[in-house]
PDB file of N, CA and C in Angstrom:
ATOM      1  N   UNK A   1      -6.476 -12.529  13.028  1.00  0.00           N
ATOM      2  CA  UNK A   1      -5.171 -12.914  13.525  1.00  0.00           C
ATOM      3  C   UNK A   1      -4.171 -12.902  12.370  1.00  0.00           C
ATOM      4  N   UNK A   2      -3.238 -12.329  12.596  1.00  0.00           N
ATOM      5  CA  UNK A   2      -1.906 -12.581  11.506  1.00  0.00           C
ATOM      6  C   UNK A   2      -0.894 -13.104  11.629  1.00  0.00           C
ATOM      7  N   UNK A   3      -0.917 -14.053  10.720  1.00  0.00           N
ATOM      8  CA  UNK A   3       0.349 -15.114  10.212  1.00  0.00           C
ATOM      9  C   UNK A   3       1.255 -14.359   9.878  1.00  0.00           C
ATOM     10  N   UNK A   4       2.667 -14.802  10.502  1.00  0.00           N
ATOM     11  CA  UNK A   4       3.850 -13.851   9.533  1.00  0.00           C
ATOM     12  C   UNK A   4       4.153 -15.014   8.513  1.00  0.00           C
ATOM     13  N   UNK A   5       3.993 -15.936   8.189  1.00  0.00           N
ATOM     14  CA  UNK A   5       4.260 -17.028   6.980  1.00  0.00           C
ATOM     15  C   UNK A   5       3.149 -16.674   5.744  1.00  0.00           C
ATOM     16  N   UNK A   6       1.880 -15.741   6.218  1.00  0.00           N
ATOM     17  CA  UNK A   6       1.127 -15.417   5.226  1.00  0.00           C
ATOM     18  C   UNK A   6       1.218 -13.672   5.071  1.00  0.00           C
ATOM     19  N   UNK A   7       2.202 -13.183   5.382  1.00  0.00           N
ATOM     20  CA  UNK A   7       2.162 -11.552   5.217  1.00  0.00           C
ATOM     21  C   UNK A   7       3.417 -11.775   4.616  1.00  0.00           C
ATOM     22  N   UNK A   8       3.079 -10.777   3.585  1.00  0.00           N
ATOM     23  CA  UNK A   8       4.511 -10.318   2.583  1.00  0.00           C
ATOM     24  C   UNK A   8       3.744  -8.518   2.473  1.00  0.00           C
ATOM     25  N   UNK A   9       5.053  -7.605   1.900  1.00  0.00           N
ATOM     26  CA  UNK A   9       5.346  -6.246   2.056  1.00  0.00           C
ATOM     27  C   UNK A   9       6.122  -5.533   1.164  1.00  0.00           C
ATOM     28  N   UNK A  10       5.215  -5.306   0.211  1.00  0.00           N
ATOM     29  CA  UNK A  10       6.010  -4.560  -1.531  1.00  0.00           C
ATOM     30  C   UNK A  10       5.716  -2.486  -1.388  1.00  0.00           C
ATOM     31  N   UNK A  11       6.328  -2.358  -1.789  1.00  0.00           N
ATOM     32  CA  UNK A  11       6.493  -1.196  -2.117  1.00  0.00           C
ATOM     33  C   UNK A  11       5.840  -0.333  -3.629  1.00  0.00           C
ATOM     34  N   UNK A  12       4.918   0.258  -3.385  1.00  0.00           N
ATOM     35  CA  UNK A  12       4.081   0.733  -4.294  1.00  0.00           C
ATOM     36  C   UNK A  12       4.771   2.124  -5.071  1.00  0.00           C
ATOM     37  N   UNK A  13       5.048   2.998  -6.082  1.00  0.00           N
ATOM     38  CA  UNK A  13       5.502   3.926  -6.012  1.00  0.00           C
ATOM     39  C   UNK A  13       4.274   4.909  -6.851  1.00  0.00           C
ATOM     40  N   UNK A  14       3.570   5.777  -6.191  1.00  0.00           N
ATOM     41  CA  UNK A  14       2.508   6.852  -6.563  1.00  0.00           C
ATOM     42  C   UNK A  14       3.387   7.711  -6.909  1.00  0.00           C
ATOM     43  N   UNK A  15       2.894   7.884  -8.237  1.00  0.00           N
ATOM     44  CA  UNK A  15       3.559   9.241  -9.290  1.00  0.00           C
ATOM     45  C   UNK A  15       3.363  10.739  -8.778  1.00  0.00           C
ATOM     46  N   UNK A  16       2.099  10.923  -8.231  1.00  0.00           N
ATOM     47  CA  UNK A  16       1.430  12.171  -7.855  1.00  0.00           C
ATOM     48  C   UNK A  16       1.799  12.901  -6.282  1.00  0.00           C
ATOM     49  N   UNK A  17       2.082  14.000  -6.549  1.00  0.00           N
ATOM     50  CA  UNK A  17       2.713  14.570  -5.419  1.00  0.00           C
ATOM     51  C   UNK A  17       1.410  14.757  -4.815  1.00  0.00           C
ATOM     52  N   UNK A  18       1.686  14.283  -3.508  1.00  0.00           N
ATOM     53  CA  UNK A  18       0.804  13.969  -2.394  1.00  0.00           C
ATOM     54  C   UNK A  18       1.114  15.187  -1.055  1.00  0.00           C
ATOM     55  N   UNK A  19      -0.159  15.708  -0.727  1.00  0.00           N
ATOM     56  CA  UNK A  19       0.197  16.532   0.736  1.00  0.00           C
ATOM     57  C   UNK A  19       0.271  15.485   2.005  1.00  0.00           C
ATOM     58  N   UNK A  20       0.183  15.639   3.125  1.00  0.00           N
ATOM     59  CA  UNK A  20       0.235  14.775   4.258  1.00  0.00           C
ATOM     60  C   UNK A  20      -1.005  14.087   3.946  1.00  0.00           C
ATOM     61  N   UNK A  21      -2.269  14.975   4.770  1.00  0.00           N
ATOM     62  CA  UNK A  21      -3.507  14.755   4.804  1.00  0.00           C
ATOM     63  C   UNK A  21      -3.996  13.717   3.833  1.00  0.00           C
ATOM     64  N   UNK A  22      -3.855  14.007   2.344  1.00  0.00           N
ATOM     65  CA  UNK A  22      -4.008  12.995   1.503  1.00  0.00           C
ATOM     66  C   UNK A  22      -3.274  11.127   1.242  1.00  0.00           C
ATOM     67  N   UNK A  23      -1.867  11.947   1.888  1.00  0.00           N
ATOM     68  CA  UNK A  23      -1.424  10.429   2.148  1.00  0.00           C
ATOM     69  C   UNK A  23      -1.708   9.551   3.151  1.00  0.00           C
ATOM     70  N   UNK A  24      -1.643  10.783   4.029  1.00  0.00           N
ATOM     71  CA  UNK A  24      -2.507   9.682   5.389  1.00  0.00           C
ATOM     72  C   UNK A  24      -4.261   8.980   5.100  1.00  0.00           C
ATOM     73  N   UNK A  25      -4.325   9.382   4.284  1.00  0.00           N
ATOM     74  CA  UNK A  25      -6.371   9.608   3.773  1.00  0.00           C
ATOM     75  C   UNK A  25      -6.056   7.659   2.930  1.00  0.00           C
ATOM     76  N   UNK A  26      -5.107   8.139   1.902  1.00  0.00           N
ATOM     77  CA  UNK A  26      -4.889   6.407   1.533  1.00  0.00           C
ATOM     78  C   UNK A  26      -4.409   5.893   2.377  1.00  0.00           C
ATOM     79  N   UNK A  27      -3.345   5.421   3.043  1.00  0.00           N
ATOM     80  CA  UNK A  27      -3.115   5.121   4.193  1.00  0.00           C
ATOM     81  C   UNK A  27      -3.775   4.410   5.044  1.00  0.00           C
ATOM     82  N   UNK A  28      -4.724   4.930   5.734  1.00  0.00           N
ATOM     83  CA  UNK A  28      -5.801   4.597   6.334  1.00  0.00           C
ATOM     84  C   UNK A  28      -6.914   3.850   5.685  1.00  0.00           C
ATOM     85  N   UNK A  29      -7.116   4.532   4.729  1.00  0.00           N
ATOM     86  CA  UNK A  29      -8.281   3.881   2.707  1.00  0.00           C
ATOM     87  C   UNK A  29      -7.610   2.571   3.138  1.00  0.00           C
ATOM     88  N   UNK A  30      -6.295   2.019   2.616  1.00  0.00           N
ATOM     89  CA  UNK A  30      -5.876   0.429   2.448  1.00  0.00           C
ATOM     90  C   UNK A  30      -5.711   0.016   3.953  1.00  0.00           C
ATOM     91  N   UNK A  31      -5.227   0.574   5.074  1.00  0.00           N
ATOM     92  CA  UNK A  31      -5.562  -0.169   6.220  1.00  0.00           C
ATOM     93  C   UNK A  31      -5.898  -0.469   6.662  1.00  0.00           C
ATOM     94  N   UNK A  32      -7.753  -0.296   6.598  1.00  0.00           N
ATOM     95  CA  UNK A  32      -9.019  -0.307   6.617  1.00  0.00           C
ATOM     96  C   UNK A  32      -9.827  -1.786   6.092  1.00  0.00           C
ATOM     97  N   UNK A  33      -8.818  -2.269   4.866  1.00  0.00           N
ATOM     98  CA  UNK A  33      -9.289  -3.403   4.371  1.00  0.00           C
ATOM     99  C   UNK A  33      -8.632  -4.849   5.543  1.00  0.00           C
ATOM    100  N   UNK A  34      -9.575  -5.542   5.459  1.00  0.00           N
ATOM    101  CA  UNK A  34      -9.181  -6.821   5.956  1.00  0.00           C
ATOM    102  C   UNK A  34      -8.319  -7.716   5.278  1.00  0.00           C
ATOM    103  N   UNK A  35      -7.382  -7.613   6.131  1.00  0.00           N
ATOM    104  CA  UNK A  35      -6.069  -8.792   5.083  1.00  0.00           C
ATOM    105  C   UNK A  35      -5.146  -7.733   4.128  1.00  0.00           C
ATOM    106  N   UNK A  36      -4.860  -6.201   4.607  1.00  0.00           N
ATOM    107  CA  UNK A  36      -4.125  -5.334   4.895  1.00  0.00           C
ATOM    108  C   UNK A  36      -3.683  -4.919   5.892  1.00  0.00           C
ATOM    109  N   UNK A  37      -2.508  -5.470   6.545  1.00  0.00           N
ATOM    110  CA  UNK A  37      -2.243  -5.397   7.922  1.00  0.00           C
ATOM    111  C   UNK A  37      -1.190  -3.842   8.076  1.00  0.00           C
ATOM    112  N   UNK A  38      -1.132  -3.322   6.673  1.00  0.00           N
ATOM    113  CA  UNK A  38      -0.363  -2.098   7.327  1.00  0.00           C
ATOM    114  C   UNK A  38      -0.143  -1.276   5.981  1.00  0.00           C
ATOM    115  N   UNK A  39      -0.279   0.021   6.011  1.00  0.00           N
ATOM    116  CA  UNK A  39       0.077   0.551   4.877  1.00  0.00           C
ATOM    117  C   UNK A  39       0.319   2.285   5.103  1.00  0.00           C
ATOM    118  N   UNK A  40       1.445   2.018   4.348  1.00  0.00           N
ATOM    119  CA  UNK A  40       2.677   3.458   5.184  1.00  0.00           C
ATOM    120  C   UNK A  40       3.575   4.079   4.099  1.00  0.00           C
ATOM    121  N   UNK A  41       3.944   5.545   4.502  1.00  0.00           N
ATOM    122  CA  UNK A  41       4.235   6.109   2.951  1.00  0.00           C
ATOM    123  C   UNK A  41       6.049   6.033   3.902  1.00  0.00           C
ATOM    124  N   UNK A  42       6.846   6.315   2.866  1.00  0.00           N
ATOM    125  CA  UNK A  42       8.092   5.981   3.481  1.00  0.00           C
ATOM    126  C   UNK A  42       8.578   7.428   4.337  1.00  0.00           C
ATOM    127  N   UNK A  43       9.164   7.126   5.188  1.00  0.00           N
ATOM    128  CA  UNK A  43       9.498   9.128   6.106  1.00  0.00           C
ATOM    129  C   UNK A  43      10.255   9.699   5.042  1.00  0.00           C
ATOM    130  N   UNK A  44      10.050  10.811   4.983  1.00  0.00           N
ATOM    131  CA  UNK A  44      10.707  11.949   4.203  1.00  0.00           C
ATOM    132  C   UNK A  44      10.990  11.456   2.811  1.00  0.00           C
ATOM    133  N   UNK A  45      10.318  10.637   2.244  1.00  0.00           N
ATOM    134  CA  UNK A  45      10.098  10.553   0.910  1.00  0.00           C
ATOM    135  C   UNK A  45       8.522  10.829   0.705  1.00  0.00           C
ATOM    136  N   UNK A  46       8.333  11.227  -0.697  1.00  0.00           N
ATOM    137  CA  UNK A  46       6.441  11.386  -0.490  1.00  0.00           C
ATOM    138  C   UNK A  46       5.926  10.141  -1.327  1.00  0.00           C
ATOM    139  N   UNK A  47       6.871   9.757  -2.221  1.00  0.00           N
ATOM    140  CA  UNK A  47       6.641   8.680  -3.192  1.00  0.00           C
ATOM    141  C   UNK A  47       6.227   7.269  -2.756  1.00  0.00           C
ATOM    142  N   UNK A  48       7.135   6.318  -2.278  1.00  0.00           N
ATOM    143  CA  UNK A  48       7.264   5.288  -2.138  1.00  0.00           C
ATOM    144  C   UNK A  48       6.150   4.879  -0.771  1.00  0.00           C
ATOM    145  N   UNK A  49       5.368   3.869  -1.190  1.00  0.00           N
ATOM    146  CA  UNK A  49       4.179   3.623  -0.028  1.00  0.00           C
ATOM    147  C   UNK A  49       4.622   2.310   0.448  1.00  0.00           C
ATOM    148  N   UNK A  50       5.088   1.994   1.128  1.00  0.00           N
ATOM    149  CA  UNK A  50       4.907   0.570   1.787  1.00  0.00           C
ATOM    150  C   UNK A  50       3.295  -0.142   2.356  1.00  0.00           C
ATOM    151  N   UNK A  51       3.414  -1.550   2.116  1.00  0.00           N
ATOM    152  CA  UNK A  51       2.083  -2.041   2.167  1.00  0.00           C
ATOM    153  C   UNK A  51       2.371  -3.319   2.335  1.00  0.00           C
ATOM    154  N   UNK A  52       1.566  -4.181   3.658  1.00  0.00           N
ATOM    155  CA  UNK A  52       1.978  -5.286   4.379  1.00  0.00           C
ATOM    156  C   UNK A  52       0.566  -5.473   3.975  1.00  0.00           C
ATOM    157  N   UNK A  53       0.600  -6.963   3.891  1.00  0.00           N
ATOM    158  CA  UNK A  53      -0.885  -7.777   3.267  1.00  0.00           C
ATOM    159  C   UNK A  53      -0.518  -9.428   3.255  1.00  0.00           C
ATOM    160  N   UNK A  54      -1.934 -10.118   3.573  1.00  0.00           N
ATOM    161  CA  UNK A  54      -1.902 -11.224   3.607  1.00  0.00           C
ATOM    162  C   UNK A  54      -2.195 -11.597   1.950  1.00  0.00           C
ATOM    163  N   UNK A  55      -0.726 -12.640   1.893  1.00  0.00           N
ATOM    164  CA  UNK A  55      -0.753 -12.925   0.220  1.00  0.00           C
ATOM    165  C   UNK A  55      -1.095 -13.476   0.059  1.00  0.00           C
ATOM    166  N   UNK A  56      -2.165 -14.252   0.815  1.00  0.00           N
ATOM    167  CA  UNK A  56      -3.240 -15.634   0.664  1.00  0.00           C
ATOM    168  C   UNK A  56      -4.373 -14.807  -0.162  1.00  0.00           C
ATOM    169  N   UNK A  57      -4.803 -13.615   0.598  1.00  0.00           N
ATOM    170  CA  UNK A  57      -5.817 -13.429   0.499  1.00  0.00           C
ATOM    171  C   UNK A  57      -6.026 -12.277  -0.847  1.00  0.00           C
ATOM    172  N   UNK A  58      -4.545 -11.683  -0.858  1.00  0.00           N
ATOM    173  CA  UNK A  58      -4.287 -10.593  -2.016  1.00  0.00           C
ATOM    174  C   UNK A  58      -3.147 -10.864  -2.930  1.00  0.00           C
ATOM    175  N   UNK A  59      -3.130 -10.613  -4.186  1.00  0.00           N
ATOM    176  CA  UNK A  59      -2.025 -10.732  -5.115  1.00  0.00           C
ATOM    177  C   UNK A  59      -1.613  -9.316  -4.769  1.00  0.00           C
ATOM    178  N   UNK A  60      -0.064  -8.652  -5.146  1.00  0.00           N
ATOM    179  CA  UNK A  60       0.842  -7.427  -5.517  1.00  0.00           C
ATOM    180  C   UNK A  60      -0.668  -6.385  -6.453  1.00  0.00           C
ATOM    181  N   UNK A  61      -1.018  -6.896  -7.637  1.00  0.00           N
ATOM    182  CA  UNK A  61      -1.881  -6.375  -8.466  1.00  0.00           C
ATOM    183  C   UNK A  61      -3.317  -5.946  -7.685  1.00  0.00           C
ATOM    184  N   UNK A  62      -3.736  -7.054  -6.752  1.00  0.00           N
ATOM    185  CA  UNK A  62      -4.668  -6.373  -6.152  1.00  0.00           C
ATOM    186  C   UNK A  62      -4.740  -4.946  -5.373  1.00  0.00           C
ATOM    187  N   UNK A  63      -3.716  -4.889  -4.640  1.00  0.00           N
ATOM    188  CA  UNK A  63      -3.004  -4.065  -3.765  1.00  0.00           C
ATOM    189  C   UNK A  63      -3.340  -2.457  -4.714  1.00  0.00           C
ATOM    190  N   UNK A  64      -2.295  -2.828  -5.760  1.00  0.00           N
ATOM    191  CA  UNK A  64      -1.769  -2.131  -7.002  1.00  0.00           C
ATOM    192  C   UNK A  64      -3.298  -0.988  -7.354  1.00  0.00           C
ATOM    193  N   UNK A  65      -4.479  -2.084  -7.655  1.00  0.00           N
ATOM    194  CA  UNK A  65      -5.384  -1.161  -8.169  1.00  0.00           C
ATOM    195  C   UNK A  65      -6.246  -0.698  -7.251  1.00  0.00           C
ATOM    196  N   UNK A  66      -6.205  -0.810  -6.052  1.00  0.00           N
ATOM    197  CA  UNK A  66      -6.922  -0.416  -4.689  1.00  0.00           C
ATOM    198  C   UNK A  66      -6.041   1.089  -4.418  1.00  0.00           C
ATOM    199  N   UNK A  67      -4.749   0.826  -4.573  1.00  0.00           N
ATOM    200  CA  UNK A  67      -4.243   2.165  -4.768  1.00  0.00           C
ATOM    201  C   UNK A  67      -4.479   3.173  -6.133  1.00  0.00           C
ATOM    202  N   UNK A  68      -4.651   2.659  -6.810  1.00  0.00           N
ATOM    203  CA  UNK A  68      -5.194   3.233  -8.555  1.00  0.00           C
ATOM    204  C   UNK A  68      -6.836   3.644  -7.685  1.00  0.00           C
ATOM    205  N   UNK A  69      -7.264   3.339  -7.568  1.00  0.00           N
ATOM    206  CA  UNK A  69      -8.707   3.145  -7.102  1.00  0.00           C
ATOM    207  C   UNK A  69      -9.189   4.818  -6.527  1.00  0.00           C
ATOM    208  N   UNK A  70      -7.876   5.402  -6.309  1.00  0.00           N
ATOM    209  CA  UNK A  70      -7.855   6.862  -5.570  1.00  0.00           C
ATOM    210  C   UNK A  70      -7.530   8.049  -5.921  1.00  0.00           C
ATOM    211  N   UNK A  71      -7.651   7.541  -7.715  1.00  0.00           N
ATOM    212  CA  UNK A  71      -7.589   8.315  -8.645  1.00  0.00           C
ATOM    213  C   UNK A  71      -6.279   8.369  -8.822  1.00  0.00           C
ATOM    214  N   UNK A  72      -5.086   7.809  -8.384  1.00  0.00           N
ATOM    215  CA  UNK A  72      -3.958   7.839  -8.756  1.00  0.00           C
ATOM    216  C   UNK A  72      -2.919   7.450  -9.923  1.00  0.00           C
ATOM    217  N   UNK A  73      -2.117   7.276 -10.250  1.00  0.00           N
ATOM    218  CA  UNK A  73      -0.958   6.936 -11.190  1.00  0.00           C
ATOM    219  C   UNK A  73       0.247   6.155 -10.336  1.00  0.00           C
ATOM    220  N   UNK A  74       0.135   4.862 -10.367  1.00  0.00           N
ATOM    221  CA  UNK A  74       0.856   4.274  -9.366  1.00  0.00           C
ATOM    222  C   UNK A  74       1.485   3.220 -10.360  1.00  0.00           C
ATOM    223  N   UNK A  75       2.771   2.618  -9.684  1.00  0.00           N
ATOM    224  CA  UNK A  75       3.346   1.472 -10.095  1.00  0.00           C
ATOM    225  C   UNK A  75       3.838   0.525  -8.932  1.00  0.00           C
ATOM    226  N   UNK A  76       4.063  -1.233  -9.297  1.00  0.00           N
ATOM    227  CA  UNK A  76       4.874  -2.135  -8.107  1.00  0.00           C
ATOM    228  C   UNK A  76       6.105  -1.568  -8.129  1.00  0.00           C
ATOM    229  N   UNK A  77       6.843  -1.203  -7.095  1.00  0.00           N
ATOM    230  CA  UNK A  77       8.198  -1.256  -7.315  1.00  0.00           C
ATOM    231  C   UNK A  77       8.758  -2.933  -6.818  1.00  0.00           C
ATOM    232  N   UNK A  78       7.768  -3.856  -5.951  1.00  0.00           N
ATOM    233  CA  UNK A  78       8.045  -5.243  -5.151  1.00  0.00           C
ATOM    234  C   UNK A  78       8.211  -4.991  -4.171  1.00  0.00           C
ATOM    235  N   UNK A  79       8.137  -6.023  -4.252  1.00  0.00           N
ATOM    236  CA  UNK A  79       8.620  -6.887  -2.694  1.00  0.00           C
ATOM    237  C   UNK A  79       9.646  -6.433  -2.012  1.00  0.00           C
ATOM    238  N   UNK A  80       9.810  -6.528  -0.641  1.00  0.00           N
ATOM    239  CA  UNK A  80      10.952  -5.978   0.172  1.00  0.00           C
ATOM    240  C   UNK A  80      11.566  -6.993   0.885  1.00  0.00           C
TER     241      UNK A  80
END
């Protein structure tokens, strides 16, 4: 069940030019986890990933290296 008093939604920015397939591949990779309630690359940008998560259960940094985790080059851009 999800709390909106326990979901917050930062913006990740992946360095690496990404095709669809692959972005949808992470995408799905972090949406997959429990206490990731959503994770989405922005339309017609390829960069910027949005990512909704329970902040009880995850820090920004956790998030951060779960996306590193996919062989990537990523940074926080924050919170939204």
């Amino acid at each position: 069940m999800r709390h909106q008093s326990q979901s917050v939604e930062i913006i990740v920015h992946i360095d690496e030019n990404l095709g669809d397939l692959r972005r949808n591949e992470i995408a799905s990779s972090l949406a997959a986890n429990d206490g990731i309630y959503n994770a989405r690359f922005t339309p017609n940008r390829d960069h910027p990933m949005l990512v909704e998560y329970n902040r009880i259960k995850y820090k920004a940094q956790d998030i951060l290296r779960k996306v590193m985790s996919h062989r990537l080059h990523a940074e926080l851009i924050g919170p939204i």
